[in-house]
N, C-alpha and C. Protein backbone atom coordinates (compact mmCIF):
# COMPACT_ATOMS: atom_id res chain seq x y z
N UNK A 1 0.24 -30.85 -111.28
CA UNK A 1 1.26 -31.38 -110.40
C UNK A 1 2.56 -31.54 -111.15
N UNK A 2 3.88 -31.58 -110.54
CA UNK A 2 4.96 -31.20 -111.62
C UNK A 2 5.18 -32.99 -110.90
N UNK A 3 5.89 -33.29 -112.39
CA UNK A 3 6.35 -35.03 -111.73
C UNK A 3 7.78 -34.80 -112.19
N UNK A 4 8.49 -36.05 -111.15
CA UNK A 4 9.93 -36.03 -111.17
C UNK A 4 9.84 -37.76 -111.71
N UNK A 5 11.91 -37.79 -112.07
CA UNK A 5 11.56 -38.79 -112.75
C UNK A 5 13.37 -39.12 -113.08
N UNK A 6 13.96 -40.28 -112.66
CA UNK A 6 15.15 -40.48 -112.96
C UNK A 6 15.56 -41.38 -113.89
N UNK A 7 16.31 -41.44 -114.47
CA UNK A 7 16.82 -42.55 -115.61
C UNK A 7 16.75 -43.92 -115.13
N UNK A 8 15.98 -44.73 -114.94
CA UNK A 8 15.60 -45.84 -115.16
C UNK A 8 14.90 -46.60 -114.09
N UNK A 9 13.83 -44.85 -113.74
CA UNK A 9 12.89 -45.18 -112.74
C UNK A 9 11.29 -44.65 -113.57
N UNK A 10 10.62 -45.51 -112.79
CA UNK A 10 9.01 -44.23 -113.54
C UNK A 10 8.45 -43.28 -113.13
N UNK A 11 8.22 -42.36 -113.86
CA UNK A 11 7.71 -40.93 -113.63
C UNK A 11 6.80 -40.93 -112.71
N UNK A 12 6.81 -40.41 -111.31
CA UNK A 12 6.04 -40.37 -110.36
C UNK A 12 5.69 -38.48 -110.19
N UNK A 13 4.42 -38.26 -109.55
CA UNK A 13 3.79 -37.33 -109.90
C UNK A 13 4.09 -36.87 -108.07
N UNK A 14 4.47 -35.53 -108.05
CA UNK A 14 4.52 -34.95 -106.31
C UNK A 14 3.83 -33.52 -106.13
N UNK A 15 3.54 -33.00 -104.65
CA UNK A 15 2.60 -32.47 -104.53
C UNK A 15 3.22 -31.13 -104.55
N UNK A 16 2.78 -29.89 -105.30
CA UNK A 16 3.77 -29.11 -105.12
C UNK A 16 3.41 -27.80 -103.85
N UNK A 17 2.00 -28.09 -103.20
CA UNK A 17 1.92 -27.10 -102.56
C UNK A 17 0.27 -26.51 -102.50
N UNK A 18 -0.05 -26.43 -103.81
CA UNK A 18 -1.19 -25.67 -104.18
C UNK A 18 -2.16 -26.32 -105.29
N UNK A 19 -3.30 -27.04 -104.90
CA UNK A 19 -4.08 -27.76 -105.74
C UNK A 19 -4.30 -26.73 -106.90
N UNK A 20 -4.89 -27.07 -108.01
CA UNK A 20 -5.14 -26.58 -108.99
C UNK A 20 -5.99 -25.39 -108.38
N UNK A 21 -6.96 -26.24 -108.24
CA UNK A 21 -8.33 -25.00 -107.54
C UNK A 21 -7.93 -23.75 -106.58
N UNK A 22 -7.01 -24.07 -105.95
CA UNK A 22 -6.52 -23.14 -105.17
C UNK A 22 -5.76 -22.07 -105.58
N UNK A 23 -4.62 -22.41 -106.38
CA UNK A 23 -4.29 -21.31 -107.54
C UNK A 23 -4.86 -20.66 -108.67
N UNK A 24 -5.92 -21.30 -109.02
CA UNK A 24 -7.10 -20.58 -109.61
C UNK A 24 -7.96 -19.36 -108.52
N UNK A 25 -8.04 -20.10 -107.70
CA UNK A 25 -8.46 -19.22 -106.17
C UNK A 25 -7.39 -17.57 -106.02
N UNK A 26 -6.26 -18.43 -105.96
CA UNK A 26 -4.89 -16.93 -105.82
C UNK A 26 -5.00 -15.86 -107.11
N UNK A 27 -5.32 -16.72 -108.67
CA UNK A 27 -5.28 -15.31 -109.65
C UNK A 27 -6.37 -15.08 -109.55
N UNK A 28 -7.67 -15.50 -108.75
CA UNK A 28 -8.71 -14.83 -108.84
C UNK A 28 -8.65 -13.40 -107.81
N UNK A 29 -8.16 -13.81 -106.72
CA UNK A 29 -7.77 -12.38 -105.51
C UNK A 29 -6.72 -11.17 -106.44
N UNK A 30 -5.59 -12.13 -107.00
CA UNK A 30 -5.00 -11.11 -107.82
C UNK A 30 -5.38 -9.91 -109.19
N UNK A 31 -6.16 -10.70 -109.73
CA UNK A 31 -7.48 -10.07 -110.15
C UNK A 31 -8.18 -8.57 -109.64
N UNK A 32 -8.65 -9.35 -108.56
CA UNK A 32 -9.32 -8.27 -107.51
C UNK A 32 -8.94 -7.24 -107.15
N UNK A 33 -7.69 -7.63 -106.65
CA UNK A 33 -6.74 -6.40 -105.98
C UNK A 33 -5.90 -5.57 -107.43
N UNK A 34 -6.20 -6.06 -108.19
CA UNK A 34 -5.69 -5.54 -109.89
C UNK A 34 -7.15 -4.36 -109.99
N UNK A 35 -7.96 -5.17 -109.64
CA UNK A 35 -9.45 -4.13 -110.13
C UNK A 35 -9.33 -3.22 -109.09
N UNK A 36 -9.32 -3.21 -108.42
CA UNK A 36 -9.63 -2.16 -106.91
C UNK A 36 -8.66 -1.58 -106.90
N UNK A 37 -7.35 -1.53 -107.38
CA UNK A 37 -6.42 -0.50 -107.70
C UNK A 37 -7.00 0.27 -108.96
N UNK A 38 -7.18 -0.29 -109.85
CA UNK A 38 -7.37 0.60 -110.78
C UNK A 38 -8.97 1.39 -110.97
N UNK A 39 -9.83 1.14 -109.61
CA UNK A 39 -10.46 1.78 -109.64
C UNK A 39 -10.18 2.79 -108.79
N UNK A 40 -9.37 2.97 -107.93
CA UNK A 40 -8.73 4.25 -107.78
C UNK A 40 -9.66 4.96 -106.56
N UNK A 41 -9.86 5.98 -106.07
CA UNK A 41 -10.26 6.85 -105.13
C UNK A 41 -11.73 6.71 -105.62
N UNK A 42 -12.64 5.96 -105.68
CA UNK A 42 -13.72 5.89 -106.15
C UNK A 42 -14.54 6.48 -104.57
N UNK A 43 -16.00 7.03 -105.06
CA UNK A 43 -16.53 7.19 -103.78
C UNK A 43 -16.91 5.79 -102.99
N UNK A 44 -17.68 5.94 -101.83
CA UNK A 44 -17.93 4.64 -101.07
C UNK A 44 -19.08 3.94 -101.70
N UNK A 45 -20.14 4.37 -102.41
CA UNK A 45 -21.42 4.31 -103.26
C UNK A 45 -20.43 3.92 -104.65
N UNK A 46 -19.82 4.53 -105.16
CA UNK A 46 -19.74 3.73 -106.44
C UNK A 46 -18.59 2.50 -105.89
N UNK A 47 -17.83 2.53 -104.99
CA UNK A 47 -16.88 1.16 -104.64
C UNK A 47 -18.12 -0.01 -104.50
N UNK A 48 -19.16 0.33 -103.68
CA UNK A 48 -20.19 -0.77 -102.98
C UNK A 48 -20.63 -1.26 -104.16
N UNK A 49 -21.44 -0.30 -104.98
CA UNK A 49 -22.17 -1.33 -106.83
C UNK A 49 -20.97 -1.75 -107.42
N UNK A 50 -20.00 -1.11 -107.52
CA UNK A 50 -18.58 -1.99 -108.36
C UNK A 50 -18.82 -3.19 -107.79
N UNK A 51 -18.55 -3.29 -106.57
CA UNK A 51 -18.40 -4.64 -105.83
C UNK A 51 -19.73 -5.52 -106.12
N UNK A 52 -20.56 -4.74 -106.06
CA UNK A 52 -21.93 -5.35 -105.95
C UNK A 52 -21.99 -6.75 -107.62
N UNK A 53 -21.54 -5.99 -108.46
CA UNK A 53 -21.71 -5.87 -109.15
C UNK A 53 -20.90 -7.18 -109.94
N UNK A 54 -20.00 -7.19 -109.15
CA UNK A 54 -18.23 -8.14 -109.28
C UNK A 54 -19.17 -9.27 -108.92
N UNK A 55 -19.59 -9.22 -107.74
CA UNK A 55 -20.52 -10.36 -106.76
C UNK A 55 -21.32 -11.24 -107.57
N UNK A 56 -22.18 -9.86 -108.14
CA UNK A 56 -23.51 -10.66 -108.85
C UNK A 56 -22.92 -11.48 -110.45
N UNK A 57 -22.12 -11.67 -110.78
CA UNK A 57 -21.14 -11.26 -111.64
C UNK A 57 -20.86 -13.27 -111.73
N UNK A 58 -19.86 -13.43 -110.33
CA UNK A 58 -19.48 -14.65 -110.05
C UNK A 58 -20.66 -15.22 -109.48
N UNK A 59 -22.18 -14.93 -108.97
CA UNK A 59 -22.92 -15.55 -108.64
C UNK A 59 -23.47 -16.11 -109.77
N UNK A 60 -23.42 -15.17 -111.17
CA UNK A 60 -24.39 -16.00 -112.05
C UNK A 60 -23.49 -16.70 -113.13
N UNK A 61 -22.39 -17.25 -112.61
CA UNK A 61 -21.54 -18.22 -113.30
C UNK A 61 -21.54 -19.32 -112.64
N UNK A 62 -22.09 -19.56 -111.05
CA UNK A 62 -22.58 -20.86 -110.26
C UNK A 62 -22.77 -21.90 -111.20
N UNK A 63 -23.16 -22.98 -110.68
CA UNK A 63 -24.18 -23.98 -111.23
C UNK A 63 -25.39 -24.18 -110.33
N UNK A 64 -26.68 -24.39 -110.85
CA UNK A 64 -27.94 -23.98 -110.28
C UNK A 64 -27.81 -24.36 -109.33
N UNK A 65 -27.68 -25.18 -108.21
CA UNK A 65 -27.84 -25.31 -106.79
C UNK A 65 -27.09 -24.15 -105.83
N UNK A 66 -25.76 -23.97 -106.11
CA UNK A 66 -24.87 -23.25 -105.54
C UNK A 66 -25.59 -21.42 -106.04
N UNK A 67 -25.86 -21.50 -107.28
CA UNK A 67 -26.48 -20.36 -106.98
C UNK A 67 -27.38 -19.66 -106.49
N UNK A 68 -28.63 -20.98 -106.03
CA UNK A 68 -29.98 -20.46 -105.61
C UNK A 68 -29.05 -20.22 -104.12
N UNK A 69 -28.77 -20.96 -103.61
CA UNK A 69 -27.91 -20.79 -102.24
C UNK A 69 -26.97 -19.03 -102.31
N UNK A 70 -26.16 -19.02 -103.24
CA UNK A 70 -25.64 -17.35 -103.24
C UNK A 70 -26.54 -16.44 -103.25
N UNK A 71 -27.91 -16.39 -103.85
CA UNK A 71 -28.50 -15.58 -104.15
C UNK A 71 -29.16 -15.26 -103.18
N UNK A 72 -29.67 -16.24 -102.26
CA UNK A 72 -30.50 -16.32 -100.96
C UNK A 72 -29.30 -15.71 -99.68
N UNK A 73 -28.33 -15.70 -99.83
CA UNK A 73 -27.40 -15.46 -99.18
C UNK A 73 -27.13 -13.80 -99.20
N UNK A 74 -27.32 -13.48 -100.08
CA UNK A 74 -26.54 -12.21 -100.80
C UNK A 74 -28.04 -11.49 -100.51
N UNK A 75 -29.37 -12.32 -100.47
CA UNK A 75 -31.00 -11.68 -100.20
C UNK A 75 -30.58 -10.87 -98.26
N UNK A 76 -30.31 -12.19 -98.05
CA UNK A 76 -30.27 -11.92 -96.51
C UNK A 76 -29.14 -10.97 -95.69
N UNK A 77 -28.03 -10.76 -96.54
CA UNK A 77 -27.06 -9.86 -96.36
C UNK A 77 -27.82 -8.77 -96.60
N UNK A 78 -28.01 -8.10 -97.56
CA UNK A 78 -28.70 -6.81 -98.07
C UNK A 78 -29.55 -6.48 -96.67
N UNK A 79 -30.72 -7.73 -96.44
CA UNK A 79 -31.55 -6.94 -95.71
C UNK A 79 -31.12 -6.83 -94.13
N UNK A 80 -30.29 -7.54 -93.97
CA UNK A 80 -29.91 -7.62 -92.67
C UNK A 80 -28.69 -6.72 -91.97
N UNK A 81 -27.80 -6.47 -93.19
CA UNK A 81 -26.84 -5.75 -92.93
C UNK A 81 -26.39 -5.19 -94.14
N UNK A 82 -27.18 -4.03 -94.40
CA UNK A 82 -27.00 -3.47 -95.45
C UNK A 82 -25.81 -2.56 -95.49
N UNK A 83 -25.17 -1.88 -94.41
CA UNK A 83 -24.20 -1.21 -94.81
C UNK A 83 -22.39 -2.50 -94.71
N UNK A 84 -23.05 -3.63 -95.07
CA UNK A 84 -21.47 -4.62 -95.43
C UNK A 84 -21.22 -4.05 -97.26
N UNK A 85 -20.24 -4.06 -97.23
CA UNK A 85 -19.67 -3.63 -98.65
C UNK A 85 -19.61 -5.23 -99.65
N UNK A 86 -20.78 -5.61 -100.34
CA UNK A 86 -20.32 -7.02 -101.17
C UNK A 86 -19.07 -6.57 -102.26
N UNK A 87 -18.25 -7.93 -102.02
CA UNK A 87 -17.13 -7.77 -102.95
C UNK A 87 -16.90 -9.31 -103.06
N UNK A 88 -16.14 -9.14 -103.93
CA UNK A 88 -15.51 -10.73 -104.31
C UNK A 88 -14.07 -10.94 -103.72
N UNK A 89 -13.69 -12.22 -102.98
CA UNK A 89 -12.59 -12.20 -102.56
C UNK A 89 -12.28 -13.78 -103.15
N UNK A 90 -11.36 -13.95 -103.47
CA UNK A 90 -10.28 -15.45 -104.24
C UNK A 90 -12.03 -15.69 -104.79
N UNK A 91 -12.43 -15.05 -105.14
CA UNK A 91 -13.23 -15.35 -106.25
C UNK A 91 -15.01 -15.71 -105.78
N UNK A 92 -14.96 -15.67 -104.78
CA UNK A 92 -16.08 -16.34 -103.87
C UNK A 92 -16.90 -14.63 -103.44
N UNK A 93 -18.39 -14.40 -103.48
CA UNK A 93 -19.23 -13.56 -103.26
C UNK A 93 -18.46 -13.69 -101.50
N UNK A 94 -18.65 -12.13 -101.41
CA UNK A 94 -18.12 -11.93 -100.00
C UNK A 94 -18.15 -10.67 -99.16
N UNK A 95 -18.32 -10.31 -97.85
CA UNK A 95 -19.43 -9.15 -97.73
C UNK A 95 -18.11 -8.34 -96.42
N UNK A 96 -17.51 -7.23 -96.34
CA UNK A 96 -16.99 -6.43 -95.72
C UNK A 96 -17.42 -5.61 -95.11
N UNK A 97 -16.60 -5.43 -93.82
CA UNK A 97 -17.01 -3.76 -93.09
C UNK A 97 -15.77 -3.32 -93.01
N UNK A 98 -15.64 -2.19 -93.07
CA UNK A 98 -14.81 -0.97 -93.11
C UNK A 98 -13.11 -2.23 -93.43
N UNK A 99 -13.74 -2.54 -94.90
CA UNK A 99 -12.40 -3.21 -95.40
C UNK A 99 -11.86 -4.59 -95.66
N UNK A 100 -12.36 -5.05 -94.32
CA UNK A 100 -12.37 -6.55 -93.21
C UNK A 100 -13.32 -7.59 -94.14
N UNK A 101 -12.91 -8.49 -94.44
CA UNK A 101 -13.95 -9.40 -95.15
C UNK A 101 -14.93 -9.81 -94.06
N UNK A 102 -16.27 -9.62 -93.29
CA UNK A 102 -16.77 -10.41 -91.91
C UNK A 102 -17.89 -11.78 -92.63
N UNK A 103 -18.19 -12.15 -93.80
CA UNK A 103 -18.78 -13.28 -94.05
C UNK A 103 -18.05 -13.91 -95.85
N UNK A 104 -18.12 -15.23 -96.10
CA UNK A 104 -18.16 -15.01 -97.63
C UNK A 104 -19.32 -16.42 -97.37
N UNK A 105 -19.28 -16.73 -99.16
CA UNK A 105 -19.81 -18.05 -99.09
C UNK A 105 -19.08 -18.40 -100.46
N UNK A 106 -18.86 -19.92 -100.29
CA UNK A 106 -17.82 -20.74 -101.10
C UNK A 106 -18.77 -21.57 -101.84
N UNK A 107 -19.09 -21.82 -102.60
CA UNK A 107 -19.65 -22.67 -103.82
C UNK A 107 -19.33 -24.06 -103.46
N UNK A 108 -20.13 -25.09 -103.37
CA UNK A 108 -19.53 -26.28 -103.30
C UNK A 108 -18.75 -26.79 -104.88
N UNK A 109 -19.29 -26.36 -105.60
CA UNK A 109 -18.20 -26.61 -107.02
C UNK A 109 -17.14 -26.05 -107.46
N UNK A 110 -16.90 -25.14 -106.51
CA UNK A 110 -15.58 -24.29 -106.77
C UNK A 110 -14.40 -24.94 -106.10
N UNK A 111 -14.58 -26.36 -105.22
CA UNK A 111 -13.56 -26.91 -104.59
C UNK A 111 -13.75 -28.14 -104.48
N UNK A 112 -14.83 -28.36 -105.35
CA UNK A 112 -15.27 -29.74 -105.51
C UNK A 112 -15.70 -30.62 -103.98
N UNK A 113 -16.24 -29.77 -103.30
CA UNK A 113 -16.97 -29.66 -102.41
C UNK A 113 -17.93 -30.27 -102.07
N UNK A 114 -18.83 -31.58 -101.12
CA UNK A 114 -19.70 -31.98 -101.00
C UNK A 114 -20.84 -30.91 -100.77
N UNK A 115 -20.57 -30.09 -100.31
CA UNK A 115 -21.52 -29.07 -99.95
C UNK A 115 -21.12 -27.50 -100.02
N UNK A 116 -22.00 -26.76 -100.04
CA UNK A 116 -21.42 -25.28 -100.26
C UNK A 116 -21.21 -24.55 -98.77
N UNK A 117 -20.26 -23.58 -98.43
CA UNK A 117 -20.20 -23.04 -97.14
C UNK A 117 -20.37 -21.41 -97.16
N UNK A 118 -20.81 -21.62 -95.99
CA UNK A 118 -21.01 -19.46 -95.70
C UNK A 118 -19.82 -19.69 -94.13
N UNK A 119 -18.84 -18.61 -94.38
CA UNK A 119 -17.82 -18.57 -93.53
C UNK A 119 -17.65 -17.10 -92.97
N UNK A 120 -17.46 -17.36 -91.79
CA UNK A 120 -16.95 -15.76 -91.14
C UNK A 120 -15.88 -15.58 -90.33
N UNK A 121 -14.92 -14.67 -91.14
CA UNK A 121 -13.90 -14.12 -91.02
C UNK A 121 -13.60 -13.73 -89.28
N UNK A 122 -12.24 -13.57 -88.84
CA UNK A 122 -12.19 -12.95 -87.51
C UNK A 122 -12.84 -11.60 -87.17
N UNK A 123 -13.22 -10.88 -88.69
CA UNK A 123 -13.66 -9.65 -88.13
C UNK A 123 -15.04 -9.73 -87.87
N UNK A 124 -15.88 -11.07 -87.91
CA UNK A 124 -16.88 -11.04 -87.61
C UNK A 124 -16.92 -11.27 -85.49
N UNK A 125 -18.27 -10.78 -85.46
CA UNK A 125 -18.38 -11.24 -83.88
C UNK A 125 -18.96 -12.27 -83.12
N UNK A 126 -18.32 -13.19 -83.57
CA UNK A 126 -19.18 -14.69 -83.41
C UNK A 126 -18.74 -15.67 -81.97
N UNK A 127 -17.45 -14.30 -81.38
CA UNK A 127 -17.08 -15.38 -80.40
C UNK A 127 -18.13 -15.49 -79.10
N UNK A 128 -17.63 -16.65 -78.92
CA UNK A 128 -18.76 -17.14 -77.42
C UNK A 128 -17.25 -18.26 -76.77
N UNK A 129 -17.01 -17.59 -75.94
CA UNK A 129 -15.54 -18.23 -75.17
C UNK A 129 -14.83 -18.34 -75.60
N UNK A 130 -14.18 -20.20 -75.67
CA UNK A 130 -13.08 -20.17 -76.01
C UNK A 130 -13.01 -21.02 -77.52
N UNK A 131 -14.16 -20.94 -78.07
CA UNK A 131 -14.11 -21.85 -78.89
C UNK A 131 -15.45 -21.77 -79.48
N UNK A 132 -15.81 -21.33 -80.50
CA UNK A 132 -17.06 -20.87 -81.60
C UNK A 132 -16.94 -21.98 -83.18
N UNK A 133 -18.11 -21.40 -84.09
CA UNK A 133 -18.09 -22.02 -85.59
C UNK A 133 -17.63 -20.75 -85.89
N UNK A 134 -17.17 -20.97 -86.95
CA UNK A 134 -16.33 -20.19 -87.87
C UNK A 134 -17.14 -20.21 -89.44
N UNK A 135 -17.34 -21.28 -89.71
CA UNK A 135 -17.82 -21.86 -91.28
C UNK A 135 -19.17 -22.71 -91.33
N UNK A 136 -19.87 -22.68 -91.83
CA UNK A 136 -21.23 -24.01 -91.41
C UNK A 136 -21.54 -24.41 -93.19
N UNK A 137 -21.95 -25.86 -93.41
CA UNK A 137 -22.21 -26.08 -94.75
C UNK A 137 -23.26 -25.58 -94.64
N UNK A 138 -23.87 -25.86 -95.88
CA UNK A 138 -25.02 -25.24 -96.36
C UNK A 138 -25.35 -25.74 -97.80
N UNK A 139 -26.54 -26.62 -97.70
CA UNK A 139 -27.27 -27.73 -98.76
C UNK A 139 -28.38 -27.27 -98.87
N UNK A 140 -29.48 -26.41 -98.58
CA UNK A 140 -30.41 -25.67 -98.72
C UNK A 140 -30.81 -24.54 -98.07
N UNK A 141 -32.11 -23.67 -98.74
CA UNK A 141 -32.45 -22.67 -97.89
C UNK A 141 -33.88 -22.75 -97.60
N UNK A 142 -33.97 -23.29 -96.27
CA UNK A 142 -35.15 -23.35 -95.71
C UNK A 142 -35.72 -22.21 -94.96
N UNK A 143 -36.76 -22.13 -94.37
CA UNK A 143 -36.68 -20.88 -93.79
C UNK A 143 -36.37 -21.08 -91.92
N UNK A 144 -36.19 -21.89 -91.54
CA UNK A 144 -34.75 -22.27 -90.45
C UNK A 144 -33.83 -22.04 -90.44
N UNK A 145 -33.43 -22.28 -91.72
CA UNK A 145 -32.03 -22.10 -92.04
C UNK A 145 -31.72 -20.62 -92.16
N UNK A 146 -32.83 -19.74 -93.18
CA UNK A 146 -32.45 -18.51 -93.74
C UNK A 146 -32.79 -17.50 -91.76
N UNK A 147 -33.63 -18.29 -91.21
CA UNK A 147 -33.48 -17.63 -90.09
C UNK A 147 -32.27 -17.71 -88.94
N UNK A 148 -31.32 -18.62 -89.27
CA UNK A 148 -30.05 -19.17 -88.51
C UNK A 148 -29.29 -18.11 -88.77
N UNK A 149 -29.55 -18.09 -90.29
CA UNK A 149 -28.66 -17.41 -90.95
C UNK A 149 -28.64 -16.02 -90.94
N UNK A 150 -29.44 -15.77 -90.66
CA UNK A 150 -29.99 -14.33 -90.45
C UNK A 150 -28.82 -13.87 -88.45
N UNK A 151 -29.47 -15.22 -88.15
CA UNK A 151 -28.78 -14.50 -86.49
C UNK A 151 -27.64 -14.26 -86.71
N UNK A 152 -26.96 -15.11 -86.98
CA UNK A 152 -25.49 -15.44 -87.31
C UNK A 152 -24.98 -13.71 -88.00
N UNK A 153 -25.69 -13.63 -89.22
CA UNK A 153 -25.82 -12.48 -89.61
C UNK A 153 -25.42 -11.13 -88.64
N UNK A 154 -26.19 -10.99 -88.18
CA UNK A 154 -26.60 -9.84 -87.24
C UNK A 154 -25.74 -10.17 -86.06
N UNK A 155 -24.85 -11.06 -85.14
CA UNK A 155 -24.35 -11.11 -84.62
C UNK A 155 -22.58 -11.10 -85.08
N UNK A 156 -22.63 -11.23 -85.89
CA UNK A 156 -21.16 -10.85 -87.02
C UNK A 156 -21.10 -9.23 -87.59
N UNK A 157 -22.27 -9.01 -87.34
CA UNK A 157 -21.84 -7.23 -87.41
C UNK A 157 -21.89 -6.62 -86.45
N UNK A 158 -22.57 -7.26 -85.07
CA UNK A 158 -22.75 -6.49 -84.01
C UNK A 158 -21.85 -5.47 -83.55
């Protein structure tokens, strides 16, 4: 935080916009879009393991809860919708179609987070009227859950 401070007042601390975490978040996308340029005209098979790869990459830098949760996440993507492209986006495991980010999931320690979230993008197909979830926490993987998750799944690629 940058603090301001006048001659014969005390240094008070103001908000400038962008929490720490969050600009850690921005050079992590910048990053990304640094890598994916310089991988250049790659085919669609070697872009998908690059990515794959980026994914598994930031999954096993988690801390153990958040990762059994990515990993179970990243299980149920594969089998459910195997042609999403995994990639990493502001730093978070995150799964595309033709470009479009349509799910990620956010670490609850990456934002200091009570809980960890799986979120889907507008390009997913989740609407139902005028007003749908977008994001849902996520504190374990039960097999309720991995089956929720699964619909949710399959109705975001529909």
């Amino acid at each position: 935080m940058a603090t301001k401070s006048t001659p014969g007042t005390t240094t008070a601390k103001s908000y400038d916009g962008f929490t720490e975490d969050e600009r850690d978040a921005m050079k992590e996308r910048a990053k990304e879009l640094k890598a994916t340029t310089a991988r250049g005209t790659r085919s669609k098979a070697a872009a998908k393991a690059d990515g794959e790869a980026d994914l598994l990459a930031k999954v096993a830098e988690m801390a153990d809860g958040d990762r059994v949760l990515a990993e179970g996440v990243h299980a149920l993507v594969k089998k459910v919708a195997p042609g999403l492209t995994p990639k990493t986006w502001y730093g978070m495991p995150a799964y595309a179609k033709d470009g479009k980010i349509v799910l990620f999931f956010q670490s609850a320690a990456k934002f200091k987070a009570r809980y960890a979230t799986l979120g889907f993008n507008d390009a997913a197909t989740l609407d139902d009227g005028d007003m749908w979830p977008t994001s849902f926490a996520l504190t374990t993987l039960t097999p309720e859950v991995e089956s929720r998750i699964q619909a949710l799944i399959e109705k975001a690629t529909a």
